[in-house]
Protein backbone atom coordinates (compact mmCIF):
# COMPACT_ATOMS: atom_id res chain seq x y z
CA UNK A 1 24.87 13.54 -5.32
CA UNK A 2 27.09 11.22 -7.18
CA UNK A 3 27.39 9.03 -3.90
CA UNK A 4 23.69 9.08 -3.54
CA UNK A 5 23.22 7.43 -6.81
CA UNK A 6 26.15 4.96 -5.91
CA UNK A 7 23.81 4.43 -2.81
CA UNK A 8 21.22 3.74 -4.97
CA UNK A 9 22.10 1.05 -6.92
CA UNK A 10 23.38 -1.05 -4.05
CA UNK A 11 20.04 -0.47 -2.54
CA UNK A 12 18.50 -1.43 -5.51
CA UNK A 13 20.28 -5.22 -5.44
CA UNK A 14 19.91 -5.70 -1.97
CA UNK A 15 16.22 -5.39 -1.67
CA UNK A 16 16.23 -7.41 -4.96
CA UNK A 17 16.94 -10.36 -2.89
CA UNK A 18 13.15 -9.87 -1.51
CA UNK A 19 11.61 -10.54 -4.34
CA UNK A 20 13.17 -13.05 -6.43
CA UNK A 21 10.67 -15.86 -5.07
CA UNK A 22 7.18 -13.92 -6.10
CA UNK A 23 7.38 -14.58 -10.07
CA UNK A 24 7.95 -17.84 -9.48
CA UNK A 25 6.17 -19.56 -6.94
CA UNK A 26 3.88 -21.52 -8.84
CA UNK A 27 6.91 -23.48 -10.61
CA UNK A 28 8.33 -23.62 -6.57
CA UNK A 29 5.25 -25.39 -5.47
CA UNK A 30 5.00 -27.77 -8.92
CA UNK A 31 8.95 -28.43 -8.88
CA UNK A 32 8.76 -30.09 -4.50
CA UNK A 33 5.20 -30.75 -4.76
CA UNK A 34 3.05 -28.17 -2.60
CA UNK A 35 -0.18 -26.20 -2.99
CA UNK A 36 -0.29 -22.72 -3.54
CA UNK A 37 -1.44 -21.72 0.10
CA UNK A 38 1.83 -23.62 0.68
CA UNK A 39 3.98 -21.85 -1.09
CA UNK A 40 2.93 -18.81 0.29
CA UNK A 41 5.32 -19.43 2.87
CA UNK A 42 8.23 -18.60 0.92
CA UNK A 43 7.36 -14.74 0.34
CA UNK A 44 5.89 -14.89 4.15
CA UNK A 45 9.31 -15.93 5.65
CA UNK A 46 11.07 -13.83 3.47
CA UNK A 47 9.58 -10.54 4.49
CA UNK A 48 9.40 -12.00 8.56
CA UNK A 49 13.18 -12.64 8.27
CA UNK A 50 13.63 -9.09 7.26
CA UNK A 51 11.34 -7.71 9.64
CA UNK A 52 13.81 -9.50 12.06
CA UNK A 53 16.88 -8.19 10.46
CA UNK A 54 15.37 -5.05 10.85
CA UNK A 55 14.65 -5.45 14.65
CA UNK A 56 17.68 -6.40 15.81
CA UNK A 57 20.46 -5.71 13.04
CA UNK A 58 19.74 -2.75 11.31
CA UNK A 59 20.16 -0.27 14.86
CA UNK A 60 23.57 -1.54 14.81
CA UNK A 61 23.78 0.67 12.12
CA UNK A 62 24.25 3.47 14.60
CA UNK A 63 27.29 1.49 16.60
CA UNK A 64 28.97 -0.23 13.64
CA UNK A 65 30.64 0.93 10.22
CA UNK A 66 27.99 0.61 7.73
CA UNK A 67 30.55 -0.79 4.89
CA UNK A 68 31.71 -3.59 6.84
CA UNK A 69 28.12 -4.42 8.22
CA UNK A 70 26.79 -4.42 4.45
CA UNK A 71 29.98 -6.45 3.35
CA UNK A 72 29.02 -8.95 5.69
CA UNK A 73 25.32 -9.57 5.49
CA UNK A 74 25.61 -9.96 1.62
CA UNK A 75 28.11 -12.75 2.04
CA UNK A 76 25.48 -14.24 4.01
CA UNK A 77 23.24 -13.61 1.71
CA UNK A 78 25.21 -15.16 -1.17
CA UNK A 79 25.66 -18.27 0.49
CA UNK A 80 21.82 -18.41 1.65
CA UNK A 81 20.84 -18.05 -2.13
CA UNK A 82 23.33 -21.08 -3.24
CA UNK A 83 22.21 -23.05 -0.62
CA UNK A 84 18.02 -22.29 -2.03
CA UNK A 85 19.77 -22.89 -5.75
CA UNK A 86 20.23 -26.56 -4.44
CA UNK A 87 17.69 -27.58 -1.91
CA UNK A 88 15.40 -30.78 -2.80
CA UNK A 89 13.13 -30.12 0.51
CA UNK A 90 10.61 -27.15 1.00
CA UNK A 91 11.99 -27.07 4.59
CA UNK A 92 15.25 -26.73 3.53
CA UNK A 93 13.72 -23.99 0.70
CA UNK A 94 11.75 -22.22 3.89
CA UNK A 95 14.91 -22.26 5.91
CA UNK A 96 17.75 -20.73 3.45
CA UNK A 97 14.88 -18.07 2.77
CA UNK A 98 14.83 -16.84 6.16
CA UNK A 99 18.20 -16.16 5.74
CA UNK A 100 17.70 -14.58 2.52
CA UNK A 101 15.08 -11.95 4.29
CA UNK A 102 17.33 -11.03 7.66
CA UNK A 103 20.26 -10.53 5.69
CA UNK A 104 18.52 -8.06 2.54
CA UNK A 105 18.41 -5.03 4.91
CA UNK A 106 21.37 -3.13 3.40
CA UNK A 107 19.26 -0.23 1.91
CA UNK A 108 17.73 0.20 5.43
CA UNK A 109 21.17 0.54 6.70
CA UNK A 110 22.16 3.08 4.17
CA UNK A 111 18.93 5.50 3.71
CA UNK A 112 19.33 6.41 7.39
CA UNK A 113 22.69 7.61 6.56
CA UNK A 114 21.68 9.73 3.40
CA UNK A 115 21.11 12.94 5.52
CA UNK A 116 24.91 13.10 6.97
CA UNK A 117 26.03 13.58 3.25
CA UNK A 118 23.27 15.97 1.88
CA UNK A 119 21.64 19.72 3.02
CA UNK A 120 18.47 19.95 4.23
CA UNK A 121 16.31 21.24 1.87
CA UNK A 122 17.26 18.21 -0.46
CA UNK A 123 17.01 15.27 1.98
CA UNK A 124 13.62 14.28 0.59
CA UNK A 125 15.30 14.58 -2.66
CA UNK A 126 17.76 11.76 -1.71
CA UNK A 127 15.75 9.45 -0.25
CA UNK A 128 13.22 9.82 -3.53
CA UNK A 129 16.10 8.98 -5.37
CA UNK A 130 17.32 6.40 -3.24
CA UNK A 131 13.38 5.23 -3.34
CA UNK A 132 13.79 4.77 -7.36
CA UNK A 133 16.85 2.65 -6.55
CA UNK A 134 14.22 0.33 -4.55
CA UNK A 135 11.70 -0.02 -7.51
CA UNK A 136 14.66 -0.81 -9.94
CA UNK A 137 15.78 -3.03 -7.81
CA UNK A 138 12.41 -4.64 -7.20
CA UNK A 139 11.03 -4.08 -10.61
CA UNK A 140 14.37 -6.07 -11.97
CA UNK A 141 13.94 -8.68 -9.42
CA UNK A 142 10.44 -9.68 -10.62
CA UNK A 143 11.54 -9.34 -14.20
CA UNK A 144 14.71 -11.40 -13.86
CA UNK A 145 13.22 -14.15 -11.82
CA UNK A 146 10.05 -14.68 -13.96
CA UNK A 147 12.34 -14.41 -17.20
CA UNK A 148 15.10 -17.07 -15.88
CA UNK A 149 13.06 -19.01 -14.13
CA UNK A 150 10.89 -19.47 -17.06
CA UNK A 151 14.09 -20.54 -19.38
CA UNK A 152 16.07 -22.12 -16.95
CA UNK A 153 14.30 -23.18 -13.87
CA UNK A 154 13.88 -21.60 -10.59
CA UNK A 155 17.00 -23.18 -9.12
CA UNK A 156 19.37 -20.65 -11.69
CA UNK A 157 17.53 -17.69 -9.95
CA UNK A 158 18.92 -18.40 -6.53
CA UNK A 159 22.57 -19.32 -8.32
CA UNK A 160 22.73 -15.91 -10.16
CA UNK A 161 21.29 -13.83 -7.22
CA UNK A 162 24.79 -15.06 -5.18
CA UNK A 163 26.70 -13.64 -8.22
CA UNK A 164 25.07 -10.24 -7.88
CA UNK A 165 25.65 -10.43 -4.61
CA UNK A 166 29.03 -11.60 -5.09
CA UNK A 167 29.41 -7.96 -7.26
CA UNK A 168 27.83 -5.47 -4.85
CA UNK A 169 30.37 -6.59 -2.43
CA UNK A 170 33.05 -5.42 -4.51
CA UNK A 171 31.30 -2.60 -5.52
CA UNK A 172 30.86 -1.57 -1.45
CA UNK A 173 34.48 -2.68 -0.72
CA UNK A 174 36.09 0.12 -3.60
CA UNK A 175 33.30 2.84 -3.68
CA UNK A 176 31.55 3.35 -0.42
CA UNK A 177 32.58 5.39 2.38
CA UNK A 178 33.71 3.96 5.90
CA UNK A 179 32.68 5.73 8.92
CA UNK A 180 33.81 5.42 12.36
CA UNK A 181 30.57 4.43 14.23
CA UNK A 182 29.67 4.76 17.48
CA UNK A 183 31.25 2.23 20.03
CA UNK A 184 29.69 3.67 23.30
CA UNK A 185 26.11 2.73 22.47
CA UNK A 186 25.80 -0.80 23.61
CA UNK A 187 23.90 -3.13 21.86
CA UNK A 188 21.35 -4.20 24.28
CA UNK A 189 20.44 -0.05 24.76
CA UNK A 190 20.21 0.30 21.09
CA UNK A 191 17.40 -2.29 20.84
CA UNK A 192 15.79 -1.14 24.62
CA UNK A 193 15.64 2.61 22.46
CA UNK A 194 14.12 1.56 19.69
CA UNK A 195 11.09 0.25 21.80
CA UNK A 196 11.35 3.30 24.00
CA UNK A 197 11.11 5.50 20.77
CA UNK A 198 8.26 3.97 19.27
CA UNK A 199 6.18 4.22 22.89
CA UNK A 200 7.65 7.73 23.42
CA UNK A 201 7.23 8.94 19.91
CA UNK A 202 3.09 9.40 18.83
CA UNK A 203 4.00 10.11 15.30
CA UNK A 204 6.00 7.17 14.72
CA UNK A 205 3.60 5.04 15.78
CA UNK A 206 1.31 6.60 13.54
CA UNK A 207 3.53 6.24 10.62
CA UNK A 208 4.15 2.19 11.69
CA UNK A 209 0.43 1.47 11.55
CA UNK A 210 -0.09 3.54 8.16
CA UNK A 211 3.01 1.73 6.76
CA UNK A 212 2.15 -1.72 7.95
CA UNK A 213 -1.54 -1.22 6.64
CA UNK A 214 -0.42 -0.06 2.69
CA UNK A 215 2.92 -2.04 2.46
CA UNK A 216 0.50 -5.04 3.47
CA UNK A 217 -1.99 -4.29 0.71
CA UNK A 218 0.46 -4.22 -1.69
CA UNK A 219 2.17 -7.78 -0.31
CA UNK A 220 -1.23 -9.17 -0.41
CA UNK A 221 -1.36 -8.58 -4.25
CA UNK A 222 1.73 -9.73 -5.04
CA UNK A 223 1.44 -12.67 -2.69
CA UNK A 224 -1.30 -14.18 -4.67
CA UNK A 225 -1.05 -12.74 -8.25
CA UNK A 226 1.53 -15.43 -9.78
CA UNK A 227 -1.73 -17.95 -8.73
CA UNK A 228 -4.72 -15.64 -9.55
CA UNK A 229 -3.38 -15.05 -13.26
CA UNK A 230 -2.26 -18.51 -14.03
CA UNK A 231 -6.27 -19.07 -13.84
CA UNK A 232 -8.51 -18.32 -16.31
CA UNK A 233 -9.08 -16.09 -18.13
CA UNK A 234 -5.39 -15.29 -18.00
CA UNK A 235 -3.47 -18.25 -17.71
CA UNK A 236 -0.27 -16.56 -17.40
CA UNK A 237 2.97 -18.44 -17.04
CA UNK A 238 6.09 -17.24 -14.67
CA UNK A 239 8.21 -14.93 -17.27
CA UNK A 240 4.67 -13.33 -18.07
CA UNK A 241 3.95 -12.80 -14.14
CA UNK A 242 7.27 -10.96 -13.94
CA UNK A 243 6.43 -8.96 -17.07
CA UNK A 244 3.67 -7.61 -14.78
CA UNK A 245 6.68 -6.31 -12.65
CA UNK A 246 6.48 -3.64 -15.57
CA UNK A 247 3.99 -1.91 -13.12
CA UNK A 248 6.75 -0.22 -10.92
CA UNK A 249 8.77 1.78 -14.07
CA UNK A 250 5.50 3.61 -12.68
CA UNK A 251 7.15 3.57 -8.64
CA UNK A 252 10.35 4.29 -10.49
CA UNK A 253 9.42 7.61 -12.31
CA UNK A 254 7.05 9.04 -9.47
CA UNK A 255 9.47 8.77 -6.11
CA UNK A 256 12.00 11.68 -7.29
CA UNK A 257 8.66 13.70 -7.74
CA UNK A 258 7.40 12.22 -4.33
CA UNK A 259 10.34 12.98 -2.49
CA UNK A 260 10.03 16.64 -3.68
CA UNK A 261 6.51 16.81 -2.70
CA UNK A 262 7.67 15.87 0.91
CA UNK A 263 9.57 18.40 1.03
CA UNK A 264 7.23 20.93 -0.06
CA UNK A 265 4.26 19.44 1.74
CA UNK A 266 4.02 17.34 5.07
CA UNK A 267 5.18 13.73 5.12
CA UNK A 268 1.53 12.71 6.67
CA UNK A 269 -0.34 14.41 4.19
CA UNK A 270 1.80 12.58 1.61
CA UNK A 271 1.12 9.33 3.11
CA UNK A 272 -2.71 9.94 3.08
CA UNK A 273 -3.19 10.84 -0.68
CA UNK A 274 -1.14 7.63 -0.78
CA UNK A 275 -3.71 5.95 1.07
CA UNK A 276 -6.45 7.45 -1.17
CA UNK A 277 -4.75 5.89 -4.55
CA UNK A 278 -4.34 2.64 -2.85
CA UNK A 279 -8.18 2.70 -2.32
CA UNK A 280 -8.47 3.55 -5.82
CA UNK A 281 -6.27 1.15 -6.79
CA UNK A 282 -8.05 -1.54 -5.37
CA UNK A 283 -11.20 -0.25 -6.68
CA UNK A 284 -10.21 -0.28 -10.54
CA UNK A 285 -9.02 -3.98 -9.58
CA UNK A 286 -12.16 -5.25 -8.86
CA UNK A 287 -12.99 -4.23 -12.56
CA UNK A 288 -9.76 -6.07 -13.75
CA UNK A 289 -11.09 -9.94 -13.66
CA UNK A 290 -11.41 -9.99 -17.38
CA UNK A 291 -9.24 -7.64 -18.58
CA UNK A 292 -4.88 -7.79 -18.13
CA UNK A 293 -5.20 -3.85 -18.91
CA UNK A 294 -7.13 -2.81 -16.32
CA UNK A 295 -5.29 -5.29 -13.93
CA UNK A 296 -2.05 -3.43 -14.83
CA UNK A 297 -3.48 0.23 -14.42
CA UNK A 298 -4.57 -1.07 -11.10
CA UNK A 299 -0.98 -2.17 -10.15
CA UNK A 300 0.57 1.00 -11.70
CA UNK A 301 -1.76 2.83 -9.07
CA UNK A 302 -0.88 0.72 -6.13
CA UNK A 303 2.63 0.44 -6.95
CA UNK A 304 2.98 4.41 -6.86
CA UNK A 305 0.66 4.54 -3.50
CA UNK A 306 3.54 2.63 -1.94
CA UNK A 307 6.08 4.93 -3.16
CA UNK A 308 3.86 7.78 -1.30
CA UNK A 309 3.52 5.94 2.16
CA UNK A 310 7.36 4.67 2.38
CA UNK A 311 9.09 7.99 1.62
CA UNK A 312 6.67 9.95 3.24
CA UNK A 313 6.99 7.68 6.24
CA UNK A 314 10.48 7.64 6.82
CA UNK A 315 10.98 11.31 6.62
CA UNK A 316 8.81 12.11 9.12
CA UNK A 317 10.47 9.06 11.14
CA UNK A 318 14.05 10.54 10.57
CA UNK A 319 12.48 14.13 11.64
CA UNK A 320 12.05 13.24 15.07
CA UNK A 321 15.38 12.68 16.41
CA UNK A 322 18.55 13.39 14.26
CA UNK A 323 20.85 11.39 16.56
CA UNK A 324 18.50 8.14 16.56
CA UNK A 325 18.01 7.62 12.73
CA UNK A 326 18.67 4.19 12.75
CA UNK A 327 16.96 2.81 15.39
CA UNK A 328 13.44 5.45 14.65
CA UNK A 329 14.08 3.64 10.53
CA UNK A 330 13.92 0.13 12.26
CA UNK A 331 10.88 0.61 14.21
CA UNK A 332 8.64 1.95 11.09
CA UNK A 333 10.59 -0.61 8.56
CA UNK A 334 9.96 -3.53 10.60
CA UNK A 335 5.95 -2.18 11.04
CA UNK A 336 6.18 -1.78 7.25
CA UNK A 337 7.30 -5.40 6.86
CA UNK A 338 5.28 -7.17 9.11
CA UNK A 339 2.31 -5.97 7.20
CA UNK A 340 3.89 -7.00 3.85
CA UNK A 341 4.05 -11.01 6.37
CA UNK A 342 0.98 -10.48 6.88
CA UNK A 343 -0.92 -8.87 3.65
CA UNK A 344 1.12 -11.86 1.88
CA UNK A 345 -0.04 -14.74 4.13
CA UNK A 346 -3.70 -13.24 4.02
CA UNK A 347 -3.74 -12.21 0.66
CA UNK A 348 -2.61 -16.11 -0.18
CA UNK A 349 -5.56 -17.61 1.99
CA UNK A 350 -8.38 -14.95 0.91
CA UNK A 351 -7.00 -14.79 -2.68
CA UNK A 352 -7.22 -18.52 -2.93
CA UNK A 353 -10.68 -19.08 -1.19
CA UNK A 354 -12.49 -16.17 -2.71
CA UNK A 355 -10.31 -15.34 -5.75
CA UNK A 356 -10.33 -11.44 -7.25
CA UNK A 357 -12.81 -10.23 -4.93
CA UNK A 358 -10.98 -11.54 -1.23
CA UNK A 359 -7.76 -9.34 -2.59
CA UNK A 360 -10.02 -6.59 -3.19
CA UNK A 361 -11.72 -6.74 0.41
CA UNK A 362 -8.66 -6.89 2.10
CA UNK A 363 -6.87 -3.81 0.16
CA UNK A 364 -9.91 -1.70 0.46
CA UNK A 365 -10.09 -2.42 4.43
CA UNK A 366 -5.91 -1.73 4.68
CA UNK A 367 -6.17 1.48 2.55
CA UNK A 368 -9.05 2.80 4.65
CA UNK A 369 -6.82 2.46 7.64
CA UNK A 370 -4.12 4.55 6.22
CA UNK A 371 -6.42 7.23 5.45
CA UNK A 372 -7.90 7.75 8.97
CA UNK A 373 -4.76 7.70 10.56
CA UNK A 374 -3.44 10.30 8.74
CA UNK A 375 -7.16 12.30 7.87
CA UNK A 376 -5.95 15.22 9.98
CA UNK A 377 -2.92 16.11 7.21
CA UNK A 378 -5.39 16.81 5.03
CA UNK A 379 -6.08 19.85 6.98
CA UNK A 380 -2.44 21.10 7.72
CA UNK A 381 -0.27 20.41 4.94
CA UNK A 382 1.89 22.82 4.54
CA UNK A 383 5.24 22.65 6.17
CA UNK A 384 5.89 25.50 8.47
């Protein structure tokens, strides 16, 4: 399990990458002069970019050796985030972070390999742990990037993310394992079986829709919130928006216990109590407008109903074809991050037009659509 931790970790600052824009957007649109619906772009792009990367990079996972692919995508990575340290133009800004999104995908190029190096009966296990490693990552993103960016400007954030990057390289390069790939599998049939897998496959495409609807109700949140709380009666400033990162040591502590309950119960009827504390989450929020604590008891909930779709998810994606992995993780992940495009792009226009109550609408609506699709687990959940 020792690897699996290793694994962790370098999940954990890959996905960071994601995330280092949210805290910070409103001193983004101040610092080159854009509104907020504006800046929304930023987060939007980012999480297209990796729904790209997922698309059409992360099958090569099944052709090409993971540590060179990961040793090469952060090195694009660094210099995307050096070039965002010193760009004067939001095109420029909207540019390097497309290239910031399609090359963050190392922990989808790594979870699909966990089950090669553990037994069965502990896969969900893994990937819970490998799940915390996500939080962490995400949780230290938001913390990082509101705390710097408050102190030194939001131009350090980008500089210091290429230095972490610069550190997981050598961290891949002397601790993770090579493996040999698979040269046979063209490139061209690796993307053509993705699409045939996710038309042949009814419970992936089940799992895509119920990802795409929670991960986007969770976007939408944090899409808007840096803009929502600097109103009143809040008035909260970037390093106090990233203290409100603090929500996920809640997705942190639950995804070991999540992963277990996967593989106790099935990864459907994991997904749909997920969707019911999403809905619940949504529902304390619209209580929150006055009050920080209730705000953060409604994140805490949402944060850990997103911990229940995405590891319930991808086990039951990985279940359905041991051989195709890969390619079966890049058709839910890039479902899963095309709503988090979209929950962030809508979240920024209905947050900003109708404030509290537009987030609320359009997390209520998403979570409802999780539930139905996966109503019938509620009725067999017990693995066989």
């Amino acid at each position: 399990m020792n690897l699996v931790y290793l694994m962790s970790v370098i999940c954990a600052f890959c996905v960071a990458n994601i995330y280092y824009s949210q805290p910070i957007l409103m001193i983004l649109a101040d610092s080159i002069g854009v509104t907020h619906t504006e800046i929304g772009n930023i987060p939007t792009i980012v999480q297209l970019a990796y729904a790209t990367g997922l698309l059409f990079l992360v099958p090569l996972g099944d052709k090409l050796d993971r540590k060179k692919m990961l040793q090469s995508l952060l090195f694009i990575n660094l210099l995307s985030s050096i070039v965002a340290s010193i760009s004067n133009s939001f095109i420029f800004l909207e540019i390097a972070s497309f290239f910031i999104g399609l090359t963050s995908i190392g922990a989808q190029i790594i979870i699909p390999s966990v089950p090669a190096y553990v037994s069965k009966e502990n896969r969900g296990k893994a990937v819970g742990i490998l799940l915390s490693g996500l939080v962490t990552g995400i949780l230290f993103a938001r913390l990082f990037s509101g705390y710097i960016g408050g102190i030194w400007g939001w131009r350090s954030v980008f500089l210091l993310a290429a230095f972490i990057d610069l550190f997981i390289i050598a961290v891949i390069y002397f601790k993770f394992p090579s493996n040999k790939g698979n040269n046979q599998l063209s490139y061209k049939n690796l993307i053509k079986s993705t699409f045939e897998l996710f038309f042949a496959e009814k419970e992936l495409r089940r799992s895509c829709l119920s990802g795409f609807a929670i991960f986007g109700a969770y976007s939408a949140l944090w899409g808007i919130v840096a803009y929502l709380t600097s109103l009143y009666p809040f008035y909260l400033n970037s390093h106090e928006v990233g203290l409100l990162g603090l929500s996920g040591v809640a997705g942190i502590i639950a995804s070991p216990y999540v992963g277990r309950l996967t593989d106790k119960y099935t990864p459907g009827f994991v997904v749909a109590i997920g969707g019911i504390i999403s809905l619940v989450g949504f529902v304390v929020m619209y209580y929150s407008v006055n009050s920080l604590i209730i705000l953060l008891l409604s994140m805490v909930l949402l944060d850990i109903s997103a911990r229940h779709s995405i590891i319930g998810n991808q086990l039951l994606a990985f279940s359905l074809n041991e051989n195709a992995r890969s390619r079966l993780n890049t058709a839910f992940m890039t479902s899963y991050f095309l709503g988090g495009a979209a929950g962030t792009k809508l979240g920024s226009i209905l947050g900003g037009r109708y404030g509290w109550i537009g987030l609320v609408s359009l997390g209520c609506v998403a979570s409802i659509i999780a539930i139905v699709v996966n109503q019938k687990n509620f009725f067999d959940k017990k693995r066989g």
